[in-house]
C-alpha atoms as a PDB file:
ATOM      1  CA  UNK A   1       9.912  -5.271  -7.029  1.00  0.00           C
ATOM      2  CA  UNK A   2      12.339  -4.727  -9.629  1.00  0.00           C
ATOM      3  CA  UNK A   3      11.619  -1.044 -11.965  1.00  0.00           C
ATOM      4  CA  UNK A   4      13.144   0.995 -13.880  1.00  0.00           C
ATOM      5  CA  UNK A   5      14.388   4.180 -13.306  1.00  0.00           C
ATOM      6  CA  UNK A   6      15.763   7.156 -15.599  1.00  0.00           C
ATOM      7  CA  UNK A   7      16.328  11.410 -15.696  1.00  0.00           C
ATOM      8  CA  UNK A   8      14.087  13.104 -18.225  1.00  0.00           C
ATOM      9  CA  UNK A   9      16.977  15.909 -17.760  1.00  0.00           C
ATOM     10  CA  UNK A  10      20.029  13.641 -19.254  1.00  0.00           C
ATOM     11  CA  UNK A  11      17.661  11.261 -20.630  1.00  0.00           C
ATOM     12  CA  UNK A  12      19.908   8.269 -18.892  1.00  0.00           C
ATOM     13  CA  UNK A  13      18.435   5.301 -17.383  1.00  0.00           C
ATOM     14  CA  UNK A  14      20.315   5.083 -13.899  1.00  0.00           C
ATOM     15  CA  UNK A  15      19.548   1.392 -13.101  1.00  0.00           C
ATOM     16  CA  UNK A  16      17.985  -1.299 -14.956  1.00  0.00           C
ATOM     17  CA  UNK A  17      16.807  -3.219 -11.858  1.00  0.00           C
ATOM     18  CA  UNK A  18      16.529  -1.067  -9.006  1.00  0.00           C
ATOM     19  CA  UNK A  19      14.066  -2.247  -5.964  1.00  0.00           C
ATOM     20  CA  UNK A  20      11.166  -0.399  -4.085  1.00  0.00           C
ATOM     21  CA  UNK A  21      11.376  -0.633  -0.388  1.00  0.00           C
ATOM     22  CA  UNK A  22       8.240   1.176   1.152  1.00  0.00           C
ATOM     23  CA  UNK A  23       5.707   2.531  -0.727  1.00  0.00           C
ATOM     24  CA  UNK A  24       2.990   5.349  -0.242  1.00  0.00           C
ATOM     25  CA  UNK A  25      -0.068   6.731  -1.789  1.00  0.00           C
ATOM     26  CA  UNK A  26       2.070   9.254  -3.361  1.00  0.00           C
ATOM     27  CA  UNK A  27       5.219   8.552  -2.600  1.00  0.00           C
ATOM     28  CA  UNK A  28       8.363   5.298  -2.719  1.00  0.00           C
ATOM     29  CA  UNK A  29      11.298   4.522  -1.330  1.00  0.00           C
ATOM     30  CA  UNK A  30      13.832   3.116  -3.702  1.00  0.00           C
ATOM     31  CA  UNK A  31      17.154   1.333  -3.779  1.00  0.00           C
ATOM     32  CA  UNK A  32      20.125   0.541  -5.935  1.00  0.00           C
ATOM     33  CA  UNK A  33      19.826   3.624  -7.562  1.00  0.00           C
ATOM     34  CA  UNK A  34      23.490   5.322  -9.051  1.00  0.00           C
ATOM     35  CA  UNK A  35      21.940   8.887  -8.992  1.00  0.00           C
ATOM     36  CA  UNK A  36      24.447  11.884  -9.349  1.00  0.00           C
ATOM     37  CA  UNK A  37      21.714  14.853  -8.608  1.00  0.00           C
ATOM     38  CA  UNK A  38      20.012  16.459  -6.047  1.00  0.00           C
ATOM     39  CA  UNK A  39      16.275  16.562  -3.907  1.00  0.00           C
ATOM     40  CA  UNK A  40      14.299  18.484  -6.243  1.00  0.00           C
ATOM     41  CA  UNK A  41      15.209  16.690  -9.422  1.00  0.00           C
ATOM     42  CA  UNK A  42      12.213  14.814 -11.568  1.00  0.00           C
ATOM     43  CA  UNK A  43      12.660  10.799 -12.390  1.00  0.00           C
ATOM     44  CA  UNK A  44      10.773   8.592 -14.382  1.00  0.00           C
ATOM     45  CA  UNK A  45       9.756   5.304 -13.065  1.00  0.00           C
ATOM     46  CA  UNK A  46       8.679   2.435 -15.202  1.00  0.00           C
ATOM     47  CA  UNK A  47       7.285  -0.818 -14.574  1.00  0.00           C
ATOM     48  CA  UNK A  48       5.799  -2.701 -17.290  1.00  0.00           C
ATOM     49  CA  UNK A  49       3.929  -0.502 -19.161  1.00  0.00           C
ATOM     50  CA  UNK A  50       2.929   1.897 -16.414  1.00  0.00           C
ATOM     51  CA  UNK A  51       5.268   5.135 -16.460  1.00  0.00           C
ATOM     52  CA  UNK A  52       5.088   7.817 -13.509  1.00  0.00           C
ATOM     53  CA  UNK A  53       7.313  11.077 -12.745  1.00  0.00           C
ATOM     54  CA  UNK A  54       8.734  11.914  -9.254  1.00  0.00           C
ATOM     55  CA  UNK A  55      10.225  14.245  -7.801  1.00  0.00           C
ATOM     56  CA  UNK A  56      13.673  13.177  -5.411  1.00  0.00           C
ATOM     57  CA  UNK A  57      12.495  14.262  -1.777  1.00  0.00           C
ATOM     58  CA  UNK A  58      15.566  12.692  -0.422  1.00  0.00           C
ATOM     59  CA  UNK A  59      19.057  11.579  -1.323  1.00  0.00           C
ATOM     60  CA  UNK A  60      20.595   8.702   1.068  1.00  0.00           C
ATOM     61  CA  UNK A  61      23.774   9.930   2.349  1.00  0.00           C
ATOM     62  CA  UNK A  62      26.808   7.919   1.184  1.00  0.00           C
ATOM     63  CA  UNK A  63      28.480   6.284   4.452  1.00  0.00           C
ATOM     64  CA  UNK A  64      24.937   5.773   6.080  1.00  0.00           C
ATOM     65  CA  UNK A  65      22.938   2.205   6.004  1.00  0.00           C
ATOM     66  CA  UNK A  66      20.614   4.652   3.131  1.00  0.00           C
ATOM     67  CA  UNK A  67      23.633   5.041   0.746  1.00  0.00           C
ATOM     68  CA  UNK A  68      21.745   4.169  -2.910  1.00  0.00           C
ATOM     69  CA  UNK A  69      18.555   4.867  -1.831  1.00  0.00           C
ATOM     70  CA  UNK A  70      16.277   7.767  -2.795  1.00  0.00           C
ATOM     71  CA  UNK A  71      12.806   9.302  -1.620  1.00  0.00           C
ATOM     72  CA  UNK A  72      10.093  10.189  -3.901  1.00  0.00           C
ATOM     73  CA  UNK A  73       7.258  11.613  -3.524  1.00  0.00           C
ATOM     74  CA  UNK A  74       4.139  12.728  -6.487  1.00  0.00           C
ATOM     75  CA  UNK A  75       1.643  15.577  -6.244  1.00  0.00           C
ATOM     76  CA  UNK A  76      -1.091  12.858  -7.776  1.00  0.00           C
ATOM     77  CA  UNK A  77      -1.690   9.230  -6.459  1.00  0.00           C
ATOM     78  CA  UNK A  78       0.030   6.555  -9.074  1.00  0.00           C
ATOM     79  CA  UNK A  79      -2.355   3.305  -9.947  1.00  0.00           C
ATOM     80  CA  UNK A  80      -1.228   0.060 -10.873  1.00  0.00           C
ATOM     81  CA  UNK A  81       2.788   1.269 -10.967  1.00  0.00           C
ATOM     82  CA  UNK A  82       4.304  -0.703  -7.764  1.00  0.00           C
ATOM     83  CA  UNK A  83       1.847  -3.646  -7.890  1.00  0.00           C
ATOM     84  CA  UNK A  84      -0.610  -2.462  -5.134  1.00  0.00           C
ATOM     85  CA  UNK A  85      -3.665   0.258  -5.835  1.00  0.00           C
ATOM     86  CA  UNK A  86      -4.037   2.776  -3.268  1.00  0.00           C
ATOM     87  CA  UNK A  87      -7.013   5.117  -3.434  1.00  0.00           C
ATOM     88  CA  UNK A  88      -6.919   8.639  -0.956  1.00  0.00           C
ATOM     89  CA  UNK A  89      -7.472  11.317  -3.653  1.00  0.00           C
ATOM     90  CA  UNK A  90      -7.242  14.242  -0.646  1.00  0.00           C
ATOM     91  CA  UNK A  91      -4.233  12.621   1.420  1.00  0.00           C
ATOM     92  CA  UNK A  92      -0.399  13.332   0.440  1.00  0.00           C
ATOM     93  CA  UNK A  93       3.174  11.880   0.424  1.00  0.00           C
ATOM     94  CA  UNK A  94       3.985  10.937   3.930  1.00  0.00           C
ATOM     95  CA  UNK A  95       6.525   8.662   6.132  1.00  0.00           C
ATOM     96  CA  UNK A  96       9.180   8.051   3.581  1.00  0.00           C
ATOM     97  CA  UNK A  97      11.384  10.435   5.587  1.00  0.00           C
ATOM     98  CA  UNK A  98      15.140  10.321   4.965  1.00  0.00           C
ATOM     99  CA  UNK A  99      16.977   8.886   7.477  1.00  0.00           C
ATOM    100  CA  UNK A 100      17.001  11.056  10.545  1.00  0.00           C
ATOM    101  CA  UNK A 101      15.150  13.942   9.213  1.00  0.00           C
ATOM    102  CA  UNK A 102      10.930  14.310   8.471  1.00  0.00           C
ATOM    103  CA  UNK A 103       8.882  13.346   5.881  1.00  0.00           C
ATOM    104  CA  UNK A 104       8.576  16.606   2.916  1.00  0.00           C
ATOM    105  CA  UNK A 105       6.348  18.852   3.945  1.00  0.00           C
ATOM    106  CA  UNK A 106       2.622  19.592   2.452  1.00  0.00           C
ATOM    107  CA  UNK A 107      -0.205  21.675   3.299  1.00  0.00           C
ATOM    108  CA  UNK A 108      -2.100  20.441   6.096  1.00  0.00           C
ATOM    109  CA  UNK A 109      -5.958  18.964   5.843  1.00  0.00           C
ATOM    110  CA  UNK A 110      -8.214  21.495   6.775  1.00  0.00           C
ATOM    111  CA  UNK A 111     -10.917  20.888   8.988  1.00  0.00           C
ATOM    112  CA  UNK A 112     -13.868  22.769   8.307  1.00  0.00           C
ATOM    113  CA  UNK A 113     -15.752  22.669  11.934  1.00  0.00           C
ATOM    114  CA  UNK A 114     -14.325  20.980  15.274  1.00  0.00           C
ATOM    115  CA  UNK A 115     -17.928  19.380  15.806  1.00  0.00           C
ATOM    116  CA  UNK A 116     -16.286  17.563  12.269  1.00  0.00           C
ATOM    117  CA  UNK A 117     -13.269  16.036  13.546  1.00  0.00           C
ATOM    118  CA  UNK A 118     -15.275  15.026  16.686  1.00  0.00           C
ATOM    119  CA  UNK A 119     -17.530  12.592  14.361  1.00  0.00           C
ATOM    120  CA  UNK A 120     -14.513  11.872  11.871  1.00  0.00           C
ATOM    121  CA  UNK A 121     -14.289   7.819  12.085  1.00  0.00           C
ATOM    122  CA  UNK A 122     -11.673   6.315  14.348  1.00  0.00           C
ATOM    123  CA  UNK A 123      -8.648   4.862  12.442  1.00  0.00           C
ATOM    124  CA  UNK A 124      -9.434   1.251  13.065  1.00  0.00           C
ATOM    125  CA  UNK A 125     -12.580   1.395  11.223  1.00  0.00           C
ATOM    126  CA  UNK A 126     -11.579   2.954   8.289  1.00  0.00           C
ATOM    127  CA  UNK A 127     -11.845   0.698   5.092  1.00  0.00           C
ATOM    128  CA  UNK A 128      -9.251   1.284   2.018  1.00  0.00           C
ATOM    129  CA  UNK A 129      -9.360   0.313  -1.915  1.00  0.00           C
ATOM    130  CA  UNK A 130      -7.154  -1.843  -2.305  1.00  0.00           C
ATOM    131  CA  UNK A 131      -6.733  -4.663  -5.175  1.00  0.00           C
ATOM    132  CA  UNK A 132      -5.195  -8.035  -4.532  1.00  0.00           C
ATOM    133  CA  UNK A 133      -6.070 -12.003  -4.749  1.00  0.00           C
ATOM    134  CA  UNK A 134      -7.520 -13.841  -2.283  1.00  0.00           C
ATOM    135  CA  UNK A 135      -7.915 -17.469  -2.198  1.00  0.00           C
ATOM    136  CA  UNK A 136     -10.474 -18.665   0.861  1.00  0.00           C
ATOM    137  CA  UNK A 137     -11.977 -22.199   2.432  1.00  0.00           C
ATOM    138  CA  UNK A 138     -13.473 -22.960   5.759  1.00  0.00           C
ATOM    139  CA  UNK A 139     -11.384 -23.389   8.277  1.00  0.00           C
ATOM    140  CA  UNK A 140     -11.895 -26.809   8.353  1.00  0.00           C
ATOM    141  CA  UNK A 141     -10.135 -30.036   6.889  1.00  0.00           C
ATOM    142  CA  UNK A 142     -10.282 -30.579   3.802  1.00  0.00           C
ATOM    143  CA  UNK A 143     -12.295 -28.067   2.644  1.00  0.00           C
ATOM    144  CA  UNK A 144     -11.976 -26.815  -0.706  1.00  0.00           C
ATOM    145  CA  UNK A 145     -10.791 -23.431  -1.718  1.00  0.00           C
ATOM    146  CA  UNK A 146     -12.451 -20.668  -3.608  1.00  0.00           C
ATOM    147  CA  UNK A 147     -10.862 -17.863  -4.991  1.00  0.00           C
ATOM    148  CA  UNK A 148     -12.347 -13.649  -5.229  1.00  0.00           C
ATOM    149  CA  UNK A 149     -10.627 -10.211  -5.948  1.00  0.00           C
ATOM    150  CA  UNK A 150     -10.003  -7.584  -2.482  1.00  0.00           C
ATOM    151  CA  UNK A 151     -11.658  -4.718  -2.603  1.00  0.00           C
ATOM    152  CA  UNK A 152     -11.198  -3.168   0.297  1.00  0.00           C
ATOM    153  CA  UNK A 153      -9.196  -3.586   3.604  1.00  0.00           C
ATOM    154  CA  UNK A 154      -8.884  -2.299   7.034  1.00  0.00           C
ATOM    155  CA  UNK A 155      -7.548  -2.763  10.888  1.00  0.00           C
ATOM    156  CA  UNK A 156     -10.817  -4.781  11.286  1.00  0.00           C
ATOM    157  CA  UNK A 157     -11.411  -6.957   8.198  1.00  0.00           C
ATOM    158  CA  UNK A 158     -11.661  -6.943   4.530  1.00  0.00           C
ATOM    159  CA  UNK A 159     -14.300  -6.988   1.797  1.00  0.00           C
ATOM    160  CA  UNK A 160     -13.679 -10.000  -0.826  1.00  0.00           C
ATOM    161  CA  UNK A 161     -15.428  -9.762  -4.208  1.00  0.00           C
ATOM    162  CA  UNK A 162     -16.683 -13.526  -4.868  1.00  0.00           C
ATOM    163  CA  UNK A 163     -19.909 -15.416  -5.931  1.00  0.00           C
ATOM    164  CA  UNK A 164     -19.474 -17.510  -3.163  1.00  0.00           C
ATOM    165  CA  UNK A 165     -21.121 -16.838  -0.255  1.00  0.00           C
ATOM    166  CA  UNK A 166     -20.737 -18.520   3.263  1.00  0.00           C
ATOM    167  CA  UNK A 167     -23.144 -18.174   6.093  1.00  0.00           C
ATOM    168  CA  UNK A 168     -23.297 -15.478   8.708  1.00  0.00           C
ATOM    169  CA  UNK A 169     -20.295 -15.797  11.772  1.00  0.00           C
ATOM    170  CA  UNK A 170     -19.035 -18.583   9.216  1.00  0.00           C
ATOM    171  CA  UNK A 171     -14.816 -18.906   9.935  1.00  0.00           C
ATOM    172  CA  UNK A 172     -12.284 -18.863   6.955  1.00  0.00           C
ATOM    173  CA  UNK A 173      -8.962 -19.624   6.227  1.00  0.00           C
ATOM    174  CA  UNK A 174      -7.538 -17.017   3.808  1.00  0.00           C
ATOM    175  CA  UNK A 175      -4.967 -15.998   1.512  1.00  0.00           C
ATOM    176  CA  UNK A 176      -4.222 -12.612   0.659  1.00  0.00           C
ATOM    177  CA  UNK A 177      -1.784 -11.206  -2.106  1.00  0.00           C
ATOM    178  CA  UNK A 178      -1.492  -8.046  -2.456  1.00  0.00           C
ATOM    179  CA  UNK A 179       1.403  -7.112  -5.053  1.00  0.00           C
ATOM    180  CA  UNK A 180       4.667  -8.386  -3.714  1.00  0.00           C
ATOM    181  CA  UNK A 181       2.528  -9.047   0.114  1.00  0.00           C
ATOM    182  CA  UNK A 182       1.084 -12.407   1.486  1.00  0.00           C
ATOM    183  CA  UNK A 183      -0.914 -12.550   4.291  1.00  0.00           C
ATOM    184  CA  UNK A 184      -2.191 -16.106   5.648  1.00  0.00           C
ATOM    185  CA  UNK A 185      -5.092 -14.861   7.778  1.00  0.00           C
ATOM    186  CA  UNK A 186      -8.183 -16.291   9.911  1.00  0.00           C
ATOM    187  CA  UNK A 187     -11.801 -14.269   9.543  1.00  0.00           C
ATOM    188  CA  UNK A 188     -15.296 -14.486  10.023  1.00  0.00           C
ATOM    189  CA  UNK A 189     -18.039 -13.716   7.889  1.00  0.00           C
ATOM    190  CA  UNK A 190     -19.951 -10.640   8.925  1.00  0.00           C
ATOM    191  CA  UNK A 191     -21.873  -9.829   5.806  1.00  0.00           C
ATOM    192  CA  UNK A 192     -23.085 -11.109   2.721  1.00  0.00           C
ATOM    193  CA  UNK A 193     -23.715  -8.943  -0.091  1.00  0.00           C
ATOM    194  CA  UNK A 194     -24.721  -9.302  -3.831  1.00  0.00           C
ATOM    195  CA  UNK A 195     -21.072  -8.425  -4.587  1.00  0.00           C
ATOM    196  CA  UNK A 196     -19.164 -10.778  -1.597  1.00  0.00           C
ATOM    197  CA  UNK A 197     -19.230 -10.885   1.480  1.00  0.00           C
ATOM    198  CA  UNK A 198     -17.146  -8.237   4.306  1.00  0.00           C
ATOM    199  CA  UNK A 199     -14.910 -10.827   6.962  1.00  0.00           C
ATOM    200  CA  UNK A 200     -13.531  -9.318  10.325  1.00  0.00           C
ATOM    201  CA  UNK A 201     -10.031 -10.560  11.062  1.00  0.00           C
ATOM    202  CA  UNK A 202     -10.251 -13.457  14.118  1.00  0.00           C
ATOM    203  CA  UNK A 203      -7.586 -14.861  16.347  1.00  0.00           C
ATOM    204  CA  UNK A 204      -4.441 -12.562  14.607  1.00  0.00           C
ATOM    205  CA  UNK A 205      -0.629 -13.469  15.439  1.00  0.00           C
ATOM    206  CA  UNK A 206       1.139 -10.528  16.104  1.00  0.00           C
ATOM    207  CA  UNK A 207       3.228 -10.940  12.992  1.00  0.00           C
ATOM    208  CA  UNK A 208       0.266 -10.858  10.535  1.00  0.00           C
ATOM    209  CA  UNK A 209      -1.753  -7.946  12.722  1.00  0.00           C
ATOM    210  CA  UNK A 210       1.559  -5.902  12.343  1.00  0.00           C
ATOM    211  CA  UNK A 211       1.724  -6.803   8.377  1.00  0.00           C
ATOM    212  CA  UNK A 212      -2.090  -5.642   8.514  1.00  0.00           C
ATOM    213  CA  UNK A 213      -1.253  -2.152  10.360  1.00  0.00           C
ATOM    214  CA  UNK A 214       1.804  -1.372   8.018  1.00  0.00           C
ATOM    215  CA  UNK A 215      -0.617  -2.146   4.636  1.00  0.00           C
ATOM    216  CA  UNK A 216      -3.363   0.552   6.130  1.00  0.00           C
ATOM    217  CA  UNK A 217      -0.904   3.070   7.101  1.00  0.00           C
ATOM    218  CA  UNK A 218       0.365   2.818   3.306  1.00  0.00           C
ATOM    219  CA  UNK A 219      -2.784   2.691   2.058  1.00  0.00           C
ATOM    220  CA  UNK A 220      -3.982   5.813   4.020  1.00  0.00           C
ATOM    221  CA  UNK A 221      -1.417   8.352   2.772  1.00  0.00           C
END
């Protein structure tokens, strides 16, 4: 994904084109970056018409396989900047760790009772906003495809906004896009609902269950 980045302190913009690699609720990892200052230091990323400060969390060491690359990180969650919407309002900037070292540190959640960890909801059940396309058919031949808007996501399914509904245990062939991500997916309907329907994820190859798991763990920081 292609942004631009410049230093509120020199007013300079350091590269025209420069690319995200990984990206957090608050937080990026960046390349092709010719930046001269320090962790600490503020920069202002632009993409279309969306415009975000940062703070550098991590400098890639020239010599090392992160030379041109940068960590940031952002005290508040950023919509619509890298092409994907992520929604934790309590979470923070995690797992963009420079190379070798650990990701900046924050205060921790607090937990106000043990009795409310204990009934906290397992990871793989958790459901996250998220924004994206999704075109869907049976998974049949020649059946035709409809199209509806994500809403939300998780290790078990997703929830697609559509008019169209399908029957109960009905299986679908979808397609996902989700900013610069395409996922090519199997699922079965488990609910229908005056807004779509929610589909659990059936017979996953490892590559698109491992696609799945990296989009969540994004999505949950």
């Amino acid at each position: 994904m292609k942004i631009k980045v410049s230093s509120p302190q020199t007013g300079s913009v350091l590269h025209q084109s420069a690319c995200t690699l990984d990206v957090a609720g608050r937080g990026a990892r960046i390349s092709g970056v010719n930046f001269l200052g320090k962790a600490g230091d503020t920069l202002v990323v632009e993409r279309g018409n969306v415009r975000a400060e940062f703070i550098v969390a991590w400098v890639g060491e020239p010599g090392t396989k992160r030379e041109g690359q940068l960590g940031l990180r952002t005290s508040t969650p950023v919509r619509g900047l890298w092409g994907i919407e992520t929604a934790a309002p309590n979470e923070y900037f995690s797992g963009i760790e420079a190379e070798g070292g650990a990701p900046p540190a924050f205060p921790p959640a607090v937990s106000t009772s043990s009795s409310a960890a204990a009934a906290a909801p397992t990871p793989g059940l958790m459901r996250y906003s998220c924004r994206g396309e999704v075109e869907f058919r049976k998974d049949t031949q020649f059946a035709l495809p409809k199209t509806g808007k994500l809403r939300d996501i998780g290790g078990r399914g997703c929830f697609v906004m559509t008019k169209e509904k399908f029957p109960i245990n009905t299986r679908l062939a979808l397609q996902l896009t989700i900013g610069l991500v395409e996922l090519q997916v199997r699922a079965s309907v488990k609910t229908a609902e005056p807004l779509g329907m929610w589909m659990e994820w059936i017979d996953l190859p490892e590559a698109a269950r491992e696609q799945i798991s990296e989009l969540v763990e994004r999505l949950a920081v």
